[in-house]
C-alpha atoms as a PDB file:
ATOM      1  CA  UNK A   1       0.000   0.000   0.000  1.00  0.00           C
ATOM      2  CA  UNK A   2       1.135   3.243  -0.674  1.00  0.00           C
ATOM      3  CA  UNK A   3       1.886   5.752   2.149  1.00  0.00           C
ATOM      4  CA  UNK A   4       1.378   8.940   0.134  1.00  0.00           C
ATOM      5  CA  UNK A   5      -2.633   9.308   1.213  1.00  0.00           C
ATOM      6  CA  UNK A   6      -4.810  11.938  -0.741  1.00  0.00           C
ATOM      7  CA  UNK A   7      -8.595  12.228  -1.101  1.00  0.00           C
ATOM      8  CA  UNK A   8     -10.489  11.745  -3.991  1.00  0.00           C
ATOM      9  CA  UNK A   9     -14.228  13.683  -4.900  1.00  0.00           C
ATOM     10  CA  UNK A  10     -15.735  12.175  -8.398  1.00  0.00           C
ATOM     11  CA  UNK A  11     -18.910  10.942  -9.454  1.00  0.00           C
ATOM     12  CA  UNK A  12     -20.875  11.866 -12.585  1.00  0.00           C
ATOM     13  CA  UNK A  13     -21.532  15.642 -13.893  1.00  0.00           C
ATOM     14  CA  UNK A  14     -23.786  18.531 -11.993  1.00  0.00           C
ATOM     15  CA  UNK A  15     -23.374  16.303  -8.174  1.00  0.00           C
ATOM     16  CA  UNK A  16     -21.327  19.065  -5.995  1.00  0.00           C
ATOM     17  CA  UNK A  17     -17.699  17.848  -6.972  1.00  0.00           C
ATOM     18  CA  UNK A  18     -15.679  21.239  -7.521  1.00  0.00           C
ATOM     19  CA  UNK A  19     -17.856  22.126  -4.053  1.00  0.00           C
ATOM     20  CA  UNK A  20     -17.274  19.526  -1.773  1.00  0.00           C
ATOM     21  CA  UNK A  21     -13.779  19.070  -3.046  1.00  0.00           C
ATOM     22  CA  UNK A  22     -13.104  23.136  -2.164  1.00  0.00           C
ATOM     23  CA  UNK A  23     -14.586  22.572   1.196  1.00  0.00           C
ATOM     24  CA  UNK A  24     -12.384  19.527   2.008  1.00  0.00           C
ATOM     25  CA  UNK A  25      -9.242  20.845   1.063  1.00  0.00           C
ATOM     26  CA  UNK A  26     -10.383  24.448   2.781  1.00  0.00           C
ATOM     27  CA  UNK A  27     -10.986  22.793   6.162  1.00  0.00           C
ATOM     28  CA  UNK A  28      -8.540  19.842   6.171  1.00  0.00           C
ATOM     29  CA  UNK A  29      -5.481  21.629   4.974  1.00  0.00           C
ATOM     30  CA  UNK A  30      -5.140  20.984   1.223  1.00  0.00           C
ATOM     31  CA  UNK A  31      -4.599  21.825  -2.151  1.00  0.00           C
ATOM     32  CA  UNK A  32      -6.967  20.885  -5.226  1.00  0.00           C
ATOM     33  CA  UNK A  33      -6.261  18.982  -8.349  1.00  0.00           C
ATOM     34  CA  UNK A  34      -8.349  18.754 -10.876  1.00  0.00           C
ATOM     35  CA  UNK A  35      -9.006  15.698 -12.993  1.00  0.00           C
ATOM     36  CA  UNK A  36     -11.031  16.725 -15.626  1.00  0.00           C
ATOM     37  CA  UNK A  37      -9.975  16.689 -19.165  1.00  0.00           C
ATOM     38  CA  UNK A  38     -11.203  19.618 -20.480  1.00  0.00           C
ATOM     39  CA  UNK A  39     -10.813  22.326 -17.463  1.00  0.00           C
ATOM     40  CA  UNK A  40      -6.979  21.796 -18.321  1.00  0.00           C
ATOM     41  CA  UNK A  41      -8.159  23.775 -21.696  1.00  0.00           C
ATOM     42  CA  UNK A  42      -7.304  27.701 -21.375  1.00  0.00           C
ATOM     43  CA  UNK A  43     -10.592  29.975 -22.771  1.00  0.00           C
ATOM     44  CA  UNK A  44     -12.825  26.987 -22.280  1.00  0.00           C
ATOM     45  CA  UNK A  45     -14.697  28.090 -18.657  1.00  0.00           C
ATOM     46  CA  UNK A  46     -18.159  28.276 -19.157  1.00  0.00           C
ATOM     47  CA  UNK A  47     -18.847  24.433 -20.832  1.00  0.00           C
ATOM     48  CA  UNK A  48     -16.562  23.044 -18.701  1.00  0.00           C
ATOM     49  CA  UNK A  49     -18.275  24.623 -15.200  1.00  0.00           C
ATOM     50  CA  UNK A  50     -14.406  25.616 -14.211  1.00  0.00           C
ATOM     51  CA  UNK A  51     -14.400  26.291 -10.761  1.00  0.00           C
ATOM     52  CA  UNK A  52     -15.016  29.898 -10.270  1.00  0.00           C
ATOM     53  CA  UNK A  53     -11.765  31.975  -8.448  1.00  0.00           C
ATOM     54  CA  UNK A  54     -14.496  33.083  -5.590  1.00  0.00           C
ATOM     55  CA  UNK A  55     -16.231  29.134  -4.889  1.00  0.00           C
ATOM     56  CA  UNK A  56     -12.210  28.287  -4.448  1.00  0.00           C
ATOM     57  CA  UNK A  57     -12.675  29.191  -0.740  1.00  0.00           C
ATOM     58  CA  UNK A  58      -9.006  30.353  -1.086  1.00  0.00           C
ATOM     59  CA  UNK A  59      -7.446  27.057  -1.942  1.00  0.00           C
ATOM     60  CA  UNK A  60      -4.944  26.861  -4.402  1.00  0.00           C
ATOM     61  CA  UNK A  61      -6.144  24.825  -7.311  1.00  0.00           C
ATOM     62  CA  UNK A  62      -3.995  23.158  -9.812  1.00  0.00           C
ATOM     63  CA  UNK A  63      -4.396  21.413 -13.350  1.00  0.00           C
ATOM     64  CA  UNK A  64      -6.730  24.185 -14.594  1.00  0.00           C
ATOM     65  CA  UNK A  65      -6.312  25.963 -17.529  1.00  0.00           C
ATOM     66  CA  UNK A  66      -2.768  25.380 -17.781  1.00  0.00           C
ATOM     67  CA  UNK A  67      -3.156  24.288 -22.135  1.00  0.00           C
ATOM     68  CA  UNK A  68      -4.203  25.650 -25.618  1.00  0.00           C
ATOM     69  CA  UNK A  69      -7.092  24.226 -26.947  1.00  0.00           C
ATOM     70  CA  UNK A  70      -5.285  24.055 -29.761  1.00  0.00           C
ATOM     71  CA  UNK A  71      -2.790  21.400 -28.101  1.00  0.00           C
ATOM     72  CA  UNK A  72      -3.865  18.011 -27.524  1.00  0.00           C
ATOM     73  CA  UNK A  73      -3.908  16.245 -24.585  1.00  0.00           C
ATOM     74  CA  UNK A  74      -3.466  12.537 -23.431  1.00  0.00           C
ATOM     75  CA  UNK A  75      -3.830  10.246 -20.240  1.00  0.00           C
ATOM     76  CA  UNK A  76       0.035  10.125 -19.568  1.00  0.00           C
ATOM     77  CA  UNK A  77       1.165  13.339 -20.022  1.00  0.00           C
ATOM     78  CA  UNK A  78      -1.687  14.342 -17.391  1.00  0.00           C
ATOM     79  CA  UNK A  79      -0.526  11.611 -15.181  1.00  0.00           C
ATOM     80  CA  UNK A  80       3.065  13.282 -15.516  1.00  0.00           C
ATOM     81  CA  UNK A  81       1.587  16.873 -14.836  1.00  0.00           C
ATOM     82  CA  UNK A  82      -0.658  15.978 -11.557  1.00  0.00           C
ATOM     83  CA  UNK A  83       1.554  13.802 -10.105  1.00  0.00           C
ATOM     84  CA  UNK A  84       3.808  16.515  -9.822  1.00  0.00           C
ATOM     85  CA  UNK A  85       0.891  18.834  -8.391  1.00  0.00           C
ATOM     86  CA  UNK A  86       0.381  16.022  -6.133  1.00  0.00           C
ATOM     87  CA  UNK A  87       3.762  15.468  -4.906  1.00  0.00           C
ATOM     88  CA  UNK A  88       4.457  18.823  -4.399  1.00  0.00           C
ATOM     89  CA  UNK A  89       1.377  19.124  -2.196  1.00  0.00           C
ATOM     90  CA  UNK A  90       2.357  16.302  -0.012  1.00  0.00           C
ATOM     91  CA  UNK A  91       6.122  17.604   0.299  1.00  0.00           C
ATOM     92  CA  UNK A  92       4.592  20.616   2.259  1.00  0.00           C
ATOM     93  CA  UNK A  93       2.414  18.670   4.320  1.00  0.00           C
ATOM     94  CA  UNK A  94      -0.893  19.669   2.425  1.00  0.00           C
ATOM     95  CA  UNK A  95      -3.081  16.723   1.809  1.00  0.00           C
ATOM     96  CA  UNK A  96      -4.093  16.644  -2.070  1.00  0.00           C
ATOM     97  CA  UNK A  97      -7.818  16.852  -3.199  1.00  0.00           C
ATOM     98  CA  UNK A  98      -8.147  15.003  -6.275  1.00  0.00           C
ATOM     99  CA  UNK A  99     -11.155  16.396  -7.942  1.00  0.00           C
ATOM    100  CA  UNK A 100     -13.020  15.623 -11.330  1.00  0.00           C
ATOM    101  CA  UNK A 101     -15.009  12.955 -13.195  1.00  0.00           C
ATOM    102  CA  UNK A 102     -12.797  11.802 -15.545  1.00  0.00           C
ATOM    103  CA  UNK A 103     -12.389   8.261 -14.381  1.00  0.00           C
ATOM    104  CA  UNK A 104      -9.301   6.814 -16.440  1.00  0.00           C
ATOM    105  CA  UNK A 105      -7.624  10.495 -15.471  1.00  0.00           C
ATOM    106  CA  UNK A 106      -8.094   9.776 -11.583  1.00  0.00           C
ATOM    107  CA  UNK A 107      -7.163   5.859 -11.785  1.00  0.00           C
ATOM    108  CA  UNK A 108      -4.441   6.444 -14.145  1.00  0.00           C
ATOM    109  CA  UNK A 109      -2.942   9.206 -11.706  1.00  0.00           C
ATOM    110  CA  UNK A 110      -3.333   7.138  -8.059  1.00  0.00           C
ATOM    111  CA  UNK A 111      -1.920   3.756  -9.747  1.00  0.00           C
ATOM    112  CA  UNK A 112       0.710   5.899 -11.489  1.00  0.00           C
ATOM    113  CA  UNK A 113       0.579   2.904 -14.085  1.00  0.00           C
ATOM    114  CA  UNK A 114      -0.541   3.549 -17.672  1.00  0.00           C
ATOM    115  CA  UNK A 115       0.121   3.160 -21.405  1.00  0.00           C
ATOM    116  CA  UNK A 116       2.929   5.333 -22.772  1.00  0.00           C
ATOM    117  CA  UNK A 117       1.365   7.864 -25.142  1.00  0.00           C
ATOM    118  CA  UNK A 118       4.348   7.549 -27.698  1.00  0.00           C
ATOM    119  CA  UNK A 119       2.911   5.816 -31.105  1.00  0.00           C
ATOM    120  CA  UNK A 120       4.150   5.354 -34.191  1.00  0.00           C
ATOM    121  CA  UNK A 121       2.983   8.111 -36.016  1.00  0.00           C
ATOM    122  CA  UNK A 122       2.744   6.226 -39.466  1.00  0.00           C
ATOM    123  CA  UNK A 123       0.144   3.561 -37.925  1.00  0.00           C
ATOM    124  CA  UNK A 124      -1.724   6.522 -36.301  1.00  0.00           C
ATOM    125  CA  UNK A 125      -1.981   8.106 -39.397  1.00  0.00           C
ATOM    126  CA  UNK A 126      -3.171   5.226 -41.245  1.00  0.00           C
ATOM    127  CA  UNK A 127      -5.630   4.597 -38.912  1.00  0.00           C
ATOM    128  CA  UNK A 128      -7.339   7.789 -38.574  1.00  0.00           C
ATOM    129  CA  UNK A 129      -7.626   7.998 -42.160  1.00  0.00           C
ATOM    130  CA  UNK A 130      -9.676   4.412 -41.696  1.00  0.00           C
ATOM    131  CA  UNK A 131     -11.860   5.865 -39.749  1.00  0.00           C
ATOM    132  CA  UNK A 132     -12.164   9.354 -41.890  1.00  0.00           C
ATOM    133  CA  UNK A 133     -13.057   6.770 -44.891  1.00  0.00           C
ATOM    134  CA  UNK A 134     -14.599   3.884 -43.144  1.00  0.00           C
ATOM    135  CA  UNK A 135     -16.565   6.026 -40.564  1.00  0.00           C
ATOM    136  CA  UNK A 136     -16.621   5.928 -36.507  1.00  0.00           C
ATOM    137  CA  UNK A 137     -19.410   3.034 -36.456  1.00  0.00           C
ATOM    138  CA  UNK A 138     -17.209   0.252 -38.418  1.00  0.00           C
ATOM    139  CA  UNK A 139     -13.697   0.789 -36.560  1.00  0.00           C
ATOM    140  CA  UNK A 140     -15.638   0.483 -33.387  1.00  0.00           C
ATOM    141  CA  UNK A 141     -17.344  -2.307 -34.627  1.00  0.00           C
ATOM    142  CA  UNK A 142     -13.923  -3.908 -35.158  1.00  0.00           C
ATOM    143  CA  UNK A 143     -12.340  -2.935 -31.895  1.00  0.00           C
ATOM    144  CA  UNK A 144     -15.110  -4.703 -29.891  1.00  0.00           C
ATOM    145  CA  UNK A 145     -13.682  -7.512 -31.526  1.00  0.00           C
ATOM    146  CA  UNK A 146     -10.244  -6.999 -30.339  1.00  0.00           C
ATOM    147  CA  UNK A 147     -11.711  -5.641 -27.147  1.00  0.00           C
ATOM    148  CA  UNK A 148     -15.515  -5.778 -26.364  1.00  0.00           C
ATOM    149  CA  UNK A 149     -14.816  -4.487 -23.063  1.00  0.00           C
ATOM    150  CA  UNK A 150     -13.041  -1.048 -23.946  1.00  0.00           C
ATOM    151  CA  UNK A 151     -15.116  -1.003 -26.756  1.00  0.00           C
ATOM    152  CA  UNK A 152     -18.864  -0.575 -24.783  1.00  0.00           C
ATOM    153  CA  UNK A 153     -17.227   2.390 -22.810  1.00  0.00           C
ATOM    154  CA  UNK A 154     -16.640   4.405 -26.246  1.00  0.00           C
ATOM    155  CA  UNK A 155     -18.822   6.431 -28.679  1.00  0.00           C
ATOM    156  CA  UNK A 156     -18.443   5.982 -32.258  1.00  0.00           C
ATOM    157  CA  UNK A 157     -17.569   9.581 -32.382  1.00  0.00           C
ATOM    158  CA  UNK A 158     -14.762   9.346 -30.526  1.00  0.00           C
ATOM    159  CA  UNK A 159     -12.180   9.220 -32.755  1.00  0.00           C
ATOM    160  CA  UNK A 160      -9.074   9.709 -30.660  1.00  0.00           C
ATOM    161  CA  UNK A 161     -10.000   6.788 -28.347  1.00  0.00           C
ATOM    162  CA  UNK A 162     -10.716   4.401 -30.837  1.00  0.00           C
ATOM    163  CA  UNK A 163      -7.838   4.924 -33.097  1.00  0.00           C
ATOM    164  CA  UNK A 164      -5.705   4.919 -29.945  1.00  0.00           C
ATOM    165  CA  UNK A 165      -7.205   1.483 -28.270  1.00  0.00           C
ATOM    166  CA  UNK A 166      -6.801   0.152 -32.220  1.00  0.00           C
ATOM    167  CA  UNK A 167      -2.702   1.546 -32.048  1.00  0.00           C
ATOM    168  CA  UNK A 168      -1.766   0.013 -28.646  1.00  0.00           C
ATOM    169  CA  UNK A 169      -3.143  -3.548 -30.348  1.00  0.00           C
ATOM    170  CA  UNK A 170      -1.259  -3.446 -33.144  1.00  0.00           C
ATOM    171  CA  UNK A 171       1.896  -2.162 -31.161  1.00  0.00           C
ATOM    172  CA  UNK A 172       1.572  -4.553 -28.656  1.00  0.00           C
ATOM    173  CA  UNK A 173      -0.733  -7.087 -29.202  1.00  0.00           C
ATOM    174  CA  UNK A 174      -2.293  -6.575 -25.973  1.00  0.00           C
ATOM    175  CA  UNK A 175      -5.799  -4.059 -25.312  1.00  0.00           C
ATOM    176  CA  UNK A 176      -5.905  -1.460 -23.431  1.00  0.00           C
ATOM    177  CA  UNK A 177      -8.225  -3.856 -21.006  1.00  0.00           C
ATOM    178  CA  UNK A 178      -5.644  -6.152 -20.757  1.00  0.00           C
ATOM    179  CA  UNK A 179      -3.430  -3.821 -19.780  1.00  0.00           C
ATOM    180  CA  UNK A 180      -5.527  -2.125 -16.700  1.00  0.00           C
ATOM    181  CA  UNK A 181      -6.310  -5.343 -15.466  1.00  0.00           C
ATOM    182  CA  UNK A 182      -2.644  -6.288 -15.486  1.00  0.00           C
ATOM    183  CA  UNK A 183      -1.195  -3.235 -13.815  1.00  0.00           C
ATOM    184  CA  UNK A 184      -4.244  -2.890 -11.067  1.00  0.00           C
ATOM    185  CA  UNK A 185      -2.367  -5.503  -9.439  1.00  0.00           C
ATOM    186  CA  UNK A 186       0.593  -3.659  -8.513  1.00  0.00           C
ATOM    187  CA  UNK A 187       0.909  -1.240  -5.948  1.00  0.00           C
ATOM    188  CA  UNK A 188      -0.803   1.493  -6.277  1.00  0.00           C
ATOM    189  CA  UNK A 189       1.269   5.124  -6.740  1.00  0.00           C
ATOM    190  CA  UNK A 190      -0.859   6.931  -3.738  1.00  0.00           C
ATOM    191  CA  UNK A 191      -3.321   5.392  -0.993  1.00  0.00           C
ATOM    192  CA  UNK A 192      -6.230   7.766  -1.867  1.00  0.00           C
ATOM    193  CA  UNK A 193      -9.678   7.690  -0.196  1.00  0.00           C
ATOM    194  CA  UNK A 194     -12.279   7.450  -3.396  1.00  0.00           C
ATOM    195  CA  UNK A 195     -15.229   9.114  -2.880  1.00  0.00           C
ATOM    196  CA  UNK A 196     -17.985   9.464  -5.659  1.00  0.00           C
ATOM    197  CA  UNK A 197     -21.050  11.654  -4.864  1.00  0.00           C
ATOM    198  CA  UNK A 198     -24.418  11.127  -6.963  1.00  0.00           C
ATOM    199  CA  UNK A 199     -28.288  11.448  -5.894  1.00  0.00           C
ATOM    200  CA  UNK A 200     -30.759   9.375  -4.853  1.00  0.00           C
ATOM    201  CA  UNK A 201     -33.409   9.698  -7.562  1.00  0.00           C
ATOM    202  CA  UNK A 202     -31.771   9.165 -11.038  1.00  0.00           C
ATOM    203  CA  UNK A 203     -34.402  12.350 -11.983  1.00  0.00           C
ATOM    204  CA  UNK A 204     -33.529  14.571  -9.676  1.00  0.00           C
ATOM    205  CA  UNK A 205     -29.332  14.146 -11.141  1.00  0.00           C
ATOM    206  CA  UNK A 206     -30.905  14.189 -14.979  1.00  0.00           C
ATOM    207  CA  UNK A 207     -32.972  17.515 -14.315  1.00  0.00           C
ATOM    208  CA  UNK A 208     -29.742  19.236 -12.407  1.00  0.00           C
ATOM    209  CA  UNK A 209     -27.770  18.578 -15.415  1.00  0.00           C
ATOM    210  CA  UNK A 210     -30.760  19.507 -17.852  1.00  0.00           C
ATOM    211  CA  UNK A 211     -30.504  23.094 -15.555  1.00  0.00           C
ATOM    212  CA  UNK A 212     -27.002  23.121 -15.610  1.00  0.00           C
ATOM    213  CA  UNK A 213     -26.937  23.140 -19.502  1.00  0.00           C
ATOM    214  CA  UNK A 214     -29.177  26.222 -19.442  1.00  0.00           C
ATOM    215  CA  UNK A 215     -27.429  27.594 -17.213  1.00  0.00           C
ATOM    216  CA  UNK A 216     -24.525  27.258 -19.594  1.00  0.00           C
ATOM    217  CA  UNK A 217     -26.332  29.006 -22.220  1.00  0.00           C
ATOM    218  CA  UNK A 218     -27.312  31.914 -19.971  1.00  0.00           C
ATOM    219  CA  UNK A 219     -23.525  32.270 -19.169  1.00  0.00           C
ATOM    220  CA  UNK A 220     -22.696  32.598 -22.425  1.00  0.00           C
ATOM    221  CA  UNK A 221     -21.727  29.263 -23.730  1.00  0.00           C
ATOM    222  CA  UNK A 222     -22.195  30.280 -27.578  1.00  0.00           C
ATOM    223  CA  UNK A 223     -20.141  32.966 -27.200  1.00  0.00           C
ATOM    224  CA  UNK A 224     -17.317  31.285 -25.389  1.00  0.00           C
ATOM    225  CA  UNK A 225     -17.773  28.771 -28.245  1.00  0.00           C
ATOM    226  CA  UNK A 226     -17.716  31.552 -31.210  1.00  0.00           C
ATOM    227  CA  UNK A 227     -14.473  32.744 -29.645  1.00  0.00           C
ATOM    228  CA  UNK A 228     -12.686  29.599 -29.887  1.00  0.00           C
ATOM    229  CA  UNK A 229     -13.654  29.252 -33.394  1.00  0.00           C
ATOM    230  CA  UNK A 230     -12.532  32.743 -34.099  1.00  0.00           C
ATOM    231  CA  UNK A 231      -8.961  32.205 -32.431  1.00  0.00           C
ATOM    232  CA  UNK A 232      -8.541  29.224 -35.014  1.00  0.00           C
ATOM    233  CA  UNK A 233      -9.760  26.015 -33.038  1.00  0.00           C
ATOM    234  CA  UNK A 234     -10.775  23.829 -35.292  1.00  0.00           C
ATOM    235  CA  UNK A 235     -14.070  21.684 -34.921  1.00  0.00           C
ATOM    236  CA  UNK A 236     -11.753  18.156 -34.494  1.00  0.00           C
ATOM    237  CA  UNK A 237      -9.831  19.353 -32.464  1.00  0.00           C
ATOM    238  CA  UNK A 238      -9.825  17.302 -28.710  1.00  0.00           C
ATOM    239  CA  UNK A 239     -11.038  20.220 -26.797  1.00  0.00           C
ATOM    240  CA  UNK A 240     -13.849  21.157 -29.552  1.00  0.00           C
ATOM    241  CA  UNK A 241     -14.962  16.965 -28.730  1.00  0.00           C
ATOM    242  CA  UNK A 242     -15.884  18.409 -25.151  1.00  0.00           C
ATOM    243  CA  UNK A 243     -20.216  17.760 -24.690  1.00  0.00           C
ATOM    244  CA  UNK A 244     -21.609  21.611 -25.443  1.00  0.00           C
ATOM    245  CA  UNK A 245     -18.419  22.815 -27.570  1.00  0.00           C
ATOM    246  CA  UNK A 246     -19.055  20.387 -30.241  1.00  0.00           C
ATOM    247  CA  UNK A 247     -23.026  20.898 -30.335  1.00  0.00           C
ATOM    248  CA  UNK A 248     -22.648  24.871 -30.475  1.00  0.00           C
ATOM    249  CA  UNK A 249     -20.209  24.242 -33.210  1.00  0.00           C
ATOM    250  CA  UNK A 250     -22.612  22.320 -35.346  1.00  0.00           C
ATOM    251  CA  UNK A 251     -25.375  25.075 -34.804  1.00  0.00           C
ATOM    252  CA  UNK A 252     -22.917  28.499 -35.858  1.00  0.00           C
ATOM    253  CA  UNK A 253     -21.657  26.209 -38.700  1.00  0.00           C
ATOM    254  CA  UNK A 254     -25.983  25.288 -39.513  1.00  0.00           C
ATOM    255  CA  UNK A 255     -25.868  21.771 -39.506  1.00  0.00           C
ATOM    256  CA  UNK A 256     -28.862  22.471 -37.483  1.00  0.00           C
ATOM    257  CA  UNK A 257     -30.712  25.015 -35.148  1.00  0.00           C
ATOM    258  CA  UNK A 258     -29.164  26.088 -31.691  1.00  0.00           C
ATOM    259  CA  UNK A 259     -32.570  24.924 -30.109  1.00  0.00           C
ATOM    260  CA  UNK A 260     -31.502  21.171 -31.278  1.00  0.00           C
ATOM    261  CA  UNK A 261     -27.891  21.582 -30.195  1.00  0.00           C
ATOM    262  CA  UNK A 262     -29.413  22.276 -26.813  1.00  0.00           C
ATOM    263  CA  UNK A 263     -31.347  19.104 -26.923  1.00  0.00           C
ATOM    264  CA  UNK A 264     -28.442  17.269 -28.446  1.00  0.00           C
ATOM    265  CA  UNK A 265     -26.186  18.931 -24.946  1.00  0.00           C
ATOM    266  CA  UNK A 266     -28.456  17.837 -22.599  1.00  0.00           C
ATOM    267  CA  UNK A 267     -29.083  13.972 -23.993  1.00  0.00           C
ATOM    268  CA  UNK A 268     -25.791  13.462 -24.341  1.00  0.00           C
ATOM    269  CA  UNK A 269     -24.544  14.816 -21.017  1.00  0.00           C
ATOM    270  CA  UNK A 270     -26.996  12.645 -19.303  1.00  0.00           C
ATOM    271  CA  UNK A 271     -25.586   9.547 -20.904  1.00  0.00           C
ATOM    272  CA  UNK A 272     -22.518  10.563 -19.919  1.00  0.00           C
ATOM    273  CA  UNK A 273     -23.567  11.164 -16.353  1.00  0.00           C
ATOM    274  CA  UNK A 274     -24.611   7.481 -16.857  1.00  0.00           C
ATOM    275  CA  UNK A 275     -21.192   5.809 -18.423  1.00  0.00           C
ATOM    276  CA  UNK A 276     -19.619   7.452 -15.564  1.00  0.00           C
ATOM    277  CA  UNK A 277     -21.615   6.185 -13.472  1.00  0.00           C
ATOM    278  CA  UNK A 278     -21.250   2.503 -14.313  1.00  0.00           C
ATOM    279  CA  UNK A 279     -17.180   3.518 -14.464  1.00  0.00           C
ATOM    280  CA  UNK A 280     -17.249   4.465 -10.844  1.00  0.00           C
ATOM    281  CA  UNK A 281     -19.448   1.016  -9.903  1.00  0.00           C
ATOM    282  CA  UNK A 282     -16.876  -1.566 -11.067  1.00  0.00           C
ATOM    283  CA  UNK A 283     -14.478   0.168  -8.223  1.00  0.00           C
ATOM    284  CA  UNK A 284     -15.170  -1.635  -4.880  1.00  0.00           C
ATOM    285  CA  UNK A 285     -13.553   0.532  -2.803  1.00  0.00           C
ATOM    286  CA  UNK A 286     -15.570   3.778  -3.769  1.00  0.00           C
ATOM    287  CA  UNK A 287     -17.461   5.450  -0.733  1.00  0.00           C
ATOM    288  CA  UNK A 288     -20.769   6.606  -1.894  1.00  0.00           C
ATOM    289  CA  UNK A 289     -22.204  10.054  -1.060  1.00  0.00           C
ATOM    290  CA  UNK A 290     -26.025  10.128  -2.244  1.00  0.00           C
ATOM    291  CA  UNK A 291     -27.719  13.410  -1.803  1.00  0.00           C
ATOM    292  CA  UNK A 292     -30.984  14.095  -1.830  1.00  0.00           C
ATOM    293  CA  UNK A 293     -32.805  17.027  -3.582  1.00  0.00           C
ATOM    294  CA  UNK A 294     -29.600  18.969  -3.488  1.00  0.00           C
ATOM    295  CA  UNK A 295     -25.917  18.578  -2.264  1.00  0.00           C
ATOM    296  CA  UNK A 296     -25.373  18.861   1.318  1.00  0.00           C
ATOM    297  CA  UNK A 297     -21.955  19.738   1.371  1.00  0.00           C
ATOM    298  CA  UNK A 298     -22.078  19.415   5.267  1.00  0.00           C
ATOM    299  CA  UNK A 299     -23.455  15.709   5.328  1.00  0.00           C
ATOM    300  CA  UNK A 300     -20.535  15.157   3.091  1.00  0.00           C
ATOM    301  CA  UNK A 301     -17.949  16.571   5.227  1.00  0.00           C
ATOM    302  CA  UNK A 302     -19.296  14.685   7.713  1.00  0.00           C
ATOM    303  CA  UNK A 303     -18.918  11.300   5.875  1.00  0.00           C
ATOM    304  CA  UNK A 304     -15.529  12.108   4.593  1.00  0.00           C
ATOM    305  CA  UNK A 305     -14.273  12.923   8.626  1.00  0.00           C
ATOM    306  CA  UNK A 306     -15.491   9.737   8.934  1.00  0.00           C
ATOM    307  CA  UNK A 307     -13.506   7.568   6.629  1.00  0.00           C
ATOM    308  CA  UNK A 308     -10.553   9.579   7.193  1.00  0.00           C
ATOM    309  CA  UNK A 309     -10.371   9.398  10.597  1.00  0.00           C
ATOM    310  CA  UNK A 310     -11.151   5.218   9.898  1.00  0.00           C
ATOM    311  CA  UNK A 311      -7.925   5.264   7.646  1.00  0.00           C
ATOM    312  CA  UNK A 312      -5.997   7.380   9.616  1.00  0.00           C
ATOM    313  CA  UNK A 313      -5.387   9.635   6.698  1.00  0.00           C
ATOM    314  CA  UNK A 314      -4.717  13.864   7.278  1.00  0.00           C
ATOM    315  CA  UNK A 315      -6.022  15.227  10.448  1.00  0.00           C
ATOM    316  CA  UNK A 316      -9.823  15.263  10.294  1.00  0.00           C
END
């Protein structure tokens, strides 16, 4: 077991993370880091529901905005960045707050065990020209044959994934299954405390995020989005594959009205909430928060104290 102990606050979109995690760190001594992969996107705010500089509670928090959306951005290289943000925490005695719903981010960063991210770049290219030809549907129709298991957890559209889970095969004749189930038995990098907060009523969580996504709009997601266009992002690019960005997109270029993008935002944010959902249930060793009508960030303070003080982790 390792003795490097941090805190982990995940669970699906719109349940209280970026607050409860603020509140931990703010009353426990600590430091946040994100794990979300598109808050590490500079100019991207509003989609992404960045944590806000005053709902920080005067924490210092790390792994936001820190890239171009015109960079990409993989699973290792964040692994390589947070660790660092994580490490540094815990050399000045401040307990780390892992915070986001990007599941492979947060298990990739505690086991410190992944894939390296280095290709070949001919086989890549190859590749995503087979898809560009062959189209999203029939490549991951073929890598659910190489690996049905990786395979259920991705959308057709996502390009990047599937070419990359194709790559690794042909590389190394192993899946990127294979390989998780491989390295989850070694040691793990950090012994974190995995909490994953959700509600009670699946409706109640659906309608938050349906009122999250108009809140979005009132913010000024379209513009946000316009801007990004105008400062050269282009539509495939990774951050433009973010739920919201690539919607908008398809509206300003007319592919279809802004009132469908809207619909299009809020179904498939809701079956995202749910594939993260069935990510976080395969862990064992998550601690369930499960609010009620809203997020009571003091019941969850409560429960973490709790578990802490079982583990014997930072002073709680």
């Amino acid at each position: 077991m390792a003795e490097q102990f941090c805190i982990v606050v995940t669970g699906p979109t719109a349940t209280g993370k970026s607050a409860l995690g603020a509140l931990i760190a703010h009353t426990l001594g600590g430091e946040v880091i994100s794990a979300d992969s598109m808050q590490i996107y500079r100019n991207m705010d509003v989609g992404t529901a960045k944590t806000a500089a005053d709902d920080m509670l005067g924490v210092p928090h790390h792994m936001l905005s820190i890239i171009s959306p015109l960079e990409d951005y993989s699973v290792s290289r964040y692994v390589a960045d947070a660790s660092r943000c994580v490490d540094d925490a815990l050399g000045r005695n401040r307990l780390p707050v892992i915070v986001g719903g990007t599941g492979l981010y947060i298990d990739s960063l505690i086991s410190g065990h992944g894939f390296s991210q280095q290709g070949q770049a001919g086989l890549r290219s190859e590749l995503e020209q087979r898809y560009d030809a062959a189209g999203g549907e029939s490549m991951l129709r073929e890598l659910s044959v190489i690996d049905p298991e990786r395979a259920a957890k991705l959308h057709e559209n996502d390009r990047k994934r599937i070419v990359r889970a194709l790559e690794i095969h042909a590389m190394s004749g192993k899946t990127i299954s294979q390989h998780d189930s491989e390295t989850r038995e070694l040691p793990a990098r950090y012994n974190a405390v995995k909490f994953a907060l959700n509600f009670q009523n699946r409706e109640t969580l659906y309608a938050r995020i349906n009122s999250r996504v108009d809140a979005m709009l009132g913010d000024g997601l379209v513009s946000e989005v316009r801007s990004l266009l105008d400062m050269g992002v282009k539509p495939d690019c990774t951050a433009m594959q973010a739920i919201g960005y690539k919607e908008i997109t398809g509206a300003l270029r007319g592919e279809y009205s802004m009132e469908t993008a809207v619909q299009m935002i809020k179904v498939r944010s809701r079956h995202y909430a749910k594939r993260q959902i069935t990510w976080l249930r395969r862990d064992e060793g998550v601690k369930w928060i499960l609010w009620d009508k809203e997020p009571d960030l003091e019941k969850g303070m409560s429960v973490v104290r709790m578990h802490m003080n079982r583990n014997g982790g930072a002073n709680a």
